[in-house]
Protein backbone atom coordinates (compact mmCIF):
# COMPACT_ATOMS: atom_id res chain seq x y z
CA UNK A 1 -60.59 44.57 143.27
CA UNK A 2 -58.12 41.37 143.52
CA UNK A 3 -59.45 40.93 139.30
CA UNK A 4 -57.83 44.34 138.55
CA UNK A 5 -54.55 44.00 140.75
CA UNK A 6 -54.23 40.39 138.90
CA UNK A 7 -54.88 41.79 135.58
CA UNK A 8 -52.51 44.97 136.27
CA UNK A 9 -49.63 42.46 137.46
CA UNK A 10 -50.17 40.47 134.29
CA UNK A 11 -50.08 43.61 132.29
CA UNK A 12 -46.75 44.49 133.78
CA UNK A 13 -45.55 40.77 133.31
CA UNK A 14 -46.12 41.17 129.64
CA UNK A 15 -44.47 44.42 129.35
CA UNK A 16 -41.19 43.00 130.98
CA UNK A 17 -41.37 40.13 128.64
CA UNK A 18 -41.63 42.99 126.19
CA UNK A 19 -38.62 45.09 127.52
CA UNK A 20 -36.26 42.19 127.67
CA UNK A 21 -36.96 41.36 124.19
CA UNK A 22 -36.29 44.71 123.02
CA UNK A 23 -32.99 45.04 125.21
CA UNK A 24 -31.90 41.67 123.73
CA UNK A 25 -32.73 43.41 120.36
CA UNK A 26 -30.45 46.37 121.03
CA UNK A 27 -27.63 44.24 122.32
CA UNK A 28 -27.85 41.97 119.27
CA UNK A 29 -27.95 44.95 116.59
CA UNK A 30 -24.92 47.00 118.78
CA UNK A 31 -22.68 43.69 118.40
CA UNK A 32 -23.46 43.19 114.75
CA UNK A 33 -22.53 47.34 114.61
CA UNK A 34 -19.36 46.62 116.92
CA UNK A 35 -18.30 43.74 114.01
CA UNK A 36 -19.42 46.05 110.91
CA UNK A 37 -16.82 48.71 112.64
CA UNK A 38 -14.32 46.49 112.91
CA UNK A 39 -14.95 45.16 109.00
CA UNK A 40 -14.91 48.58 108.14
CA UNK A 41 -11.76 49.69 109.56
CA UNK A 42 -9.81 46.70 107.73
CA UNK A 43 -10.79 47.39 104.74
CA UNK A 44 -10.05 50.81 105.07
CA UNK A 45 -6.79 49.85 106.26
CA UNK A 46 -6.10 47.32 103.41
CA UNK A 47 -7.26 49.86 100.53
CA UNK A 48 -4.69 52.54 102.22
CA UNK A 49 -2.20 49.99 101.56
CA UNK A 50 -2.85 49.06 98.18
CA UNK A 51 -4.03 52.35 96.73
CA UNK A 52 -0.98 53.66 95.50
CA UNK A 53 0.89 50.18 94.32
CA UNK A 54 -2.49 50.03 92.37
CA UNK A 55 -2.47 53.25 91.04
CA UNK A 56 0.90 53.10 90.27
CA UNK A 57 0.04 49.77 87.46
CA UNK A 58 -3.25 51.51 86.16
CA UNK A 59 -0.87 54.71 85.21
CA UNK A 60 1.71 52.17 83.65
CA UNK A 61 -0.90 49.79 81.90
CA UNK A 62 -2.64 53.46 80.46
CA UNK A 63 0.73 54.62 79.21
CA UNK A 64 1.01 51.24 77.36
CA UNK A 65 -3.07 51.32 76.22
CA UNK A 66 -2.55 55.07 75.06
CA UNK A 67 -5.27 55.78 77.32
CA UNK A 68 -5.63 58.24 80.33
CA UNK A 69 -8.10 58.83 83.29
CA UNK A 70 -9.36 60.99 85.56
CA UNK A 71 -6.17 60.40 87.86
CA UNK A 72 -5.33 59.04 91.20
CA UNK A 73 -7.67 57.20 92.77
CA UNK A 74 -9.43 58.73 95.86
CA UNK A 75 -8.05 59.03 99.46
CA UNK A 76 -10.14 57.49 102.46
CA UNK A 77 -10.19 59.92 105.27
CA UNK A 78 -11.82 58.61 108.59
């Protein structure tokens, strides 16, 4: 009887071990998510900045090329 308690207390040993490995896990990957966000949002923020000074040159260096596209170039919406 004392084998199977020992064996049962090992078995729940090992699945803690387990669980704390796969919180870490989670906590690592939500950080990493937390940064990409972050990354994310700046260069969103950046390319609303730029987008129109740079479509403005592309529609003056076409006019000089004799070339055209498709138009503006596209909006970011969150």
């Amino acid at each position: 009887m004392e084998d199977k308690l020992d064996l049962i207390l090992e078995q729940l040993k090992n699945l803690d071990k387990r669980l704390t490995l796969v919180e870490n896990t989670l906590q690592n990957i939500n950080n990493a998510s937390v940064k990409m966000d972050d990354h994310i949002n700046f260069i969103q923020k950046t390319y609303n900045t730029i987008r129109k000074p740079l479509n403005f040159m592309t529609n003056r260096i076409e006019v000089l090329m004799g070339t055209s596209s498709n138009g503006n170039l596209p909006e970011i919406k969150k």
